[in-house]
Protein backbone atom coordinates (compact mmCIF):
# COMPACT_ATOMS: atom_id res chain seq x y z
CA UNK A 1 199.45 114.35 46.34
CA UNK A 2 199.52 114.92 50.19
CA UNK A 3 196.78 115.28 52.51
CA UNK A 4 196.45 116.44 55.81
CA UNK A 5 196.11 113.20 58.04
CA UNK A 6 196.21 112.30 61.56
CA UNK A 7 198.87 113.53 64.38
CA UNK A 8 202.31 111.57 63.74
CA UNK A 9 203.50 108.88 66.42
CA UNK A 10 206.70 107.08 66.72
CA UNK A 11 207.82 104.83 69.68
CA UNK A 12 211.10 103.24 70.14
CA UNK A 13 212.29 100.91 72.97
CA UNK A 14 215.02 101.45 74.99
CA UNK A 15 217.16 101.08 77.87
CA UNK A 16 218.63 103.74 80.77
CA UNK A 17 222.05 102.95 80.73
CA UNK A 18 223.73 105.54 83.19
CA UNK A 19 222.80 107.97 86.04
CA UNK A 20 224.01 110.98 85.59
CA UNK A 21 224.94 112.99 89.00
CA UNK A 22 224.76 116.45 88.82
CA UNK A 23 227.74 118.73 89.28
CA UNK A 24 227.51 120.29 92.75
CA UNK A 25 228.25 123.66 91.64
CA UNK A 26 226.42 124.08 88.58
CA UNK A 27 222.87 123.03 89.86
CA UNK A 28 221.73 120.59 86.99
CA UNK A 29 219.36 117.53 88.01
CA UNK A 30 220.43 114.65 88.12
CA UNK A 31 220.32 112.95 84.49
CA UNK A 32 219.83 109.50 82.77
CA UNK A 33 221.36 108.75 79.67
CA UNK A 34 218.97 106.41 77.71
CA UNK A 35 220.23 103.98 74.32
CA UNK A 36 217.39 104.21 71.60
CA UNK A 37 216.87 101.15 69.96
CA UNK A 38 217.06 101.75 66.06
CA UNK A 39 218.04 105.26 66.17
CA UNK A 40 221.47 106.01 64.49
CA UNK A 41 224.38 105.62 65.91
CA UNK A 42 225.18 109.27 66.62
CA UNK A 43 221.69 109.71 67.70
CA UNK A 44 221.11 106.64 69.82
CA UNK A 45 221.97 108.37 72.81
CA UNK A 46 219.40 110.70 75.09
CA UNK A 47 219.98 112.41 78.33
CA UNK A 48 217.13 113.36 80.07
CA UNK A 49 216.38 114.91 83.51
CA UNK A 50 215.62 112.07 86.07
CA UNK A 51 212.50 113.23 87.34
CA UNK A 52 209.62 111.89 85.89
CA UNK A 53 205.72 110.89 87.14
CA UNK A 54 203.82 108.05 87.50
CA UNK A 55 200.04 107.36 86.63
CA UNK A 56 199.48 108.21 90.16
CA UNK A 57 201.50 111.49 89.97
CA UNK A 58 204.18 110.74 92.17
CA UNK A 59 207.66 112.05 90.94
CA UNK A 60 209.92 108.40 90.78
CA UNK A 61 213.34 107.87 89.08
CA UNK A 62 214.74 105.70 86.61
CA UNK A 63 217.24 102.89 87.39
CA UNK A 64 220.20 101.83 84.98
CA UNK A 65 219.00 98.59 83.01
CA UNK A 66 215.28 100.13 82.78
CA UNK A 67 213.62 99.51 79.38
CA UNK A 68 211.34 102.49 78.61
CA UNK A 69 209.68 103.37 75.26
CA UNK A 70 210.74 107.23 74.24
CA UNK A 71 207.60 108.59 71.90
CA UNK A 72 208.28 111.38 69.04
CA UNK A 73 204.46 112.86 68.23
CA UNK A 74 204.17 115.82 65.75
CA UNK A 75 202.33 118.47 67.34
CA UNK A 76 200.36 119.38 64.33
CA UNK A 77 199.02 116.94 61.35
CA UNK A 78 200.93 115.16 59.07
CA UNK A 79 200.75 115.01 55.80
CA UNK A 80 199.77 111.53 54.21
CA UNK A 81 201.07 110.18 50.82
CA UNK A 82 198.94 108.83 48.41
């Protein structure tokens, strides 16, 4: 029996690895690509726009060697097994 519960929250560490420079003609931000600690091997690997915020809202950038926590949240309810 499932019930509806409470929204769904997963964080994992992990660490920026490389910055990604954008390709002059194409126009694409600049990128980091970030390892996810415990993901699966084909899926350990993120790239992200480097352009983020701080509390403050100030944009900053991430540095290779970083450790950052990447958060997967359901946008509805989960379901809860009992």
């Amino acid at each position: 029996m499932f019930k509806r519960g409470k929204q769904a929250v997963k964080k994992f560490r992990a660490t920026v690895q490389r910055i990604i420079k954008p390709h002059p003609v194409f126009g694409e931000p600049e990128k980091v690509q970030i390892a996810v600690e415990g993901a699966d091997q084909l899926y350990r690997e993120l790239r992200v726009p480097n352009k983020l915020t701080d509390e403050e809202g100030n944009t900053v950038r991430l540095k290779p060697g970083a450790e950052v926590e990447v958060s997967i949240k359901s946008e509805e309810p989960a379901e809860v097994s009992s």
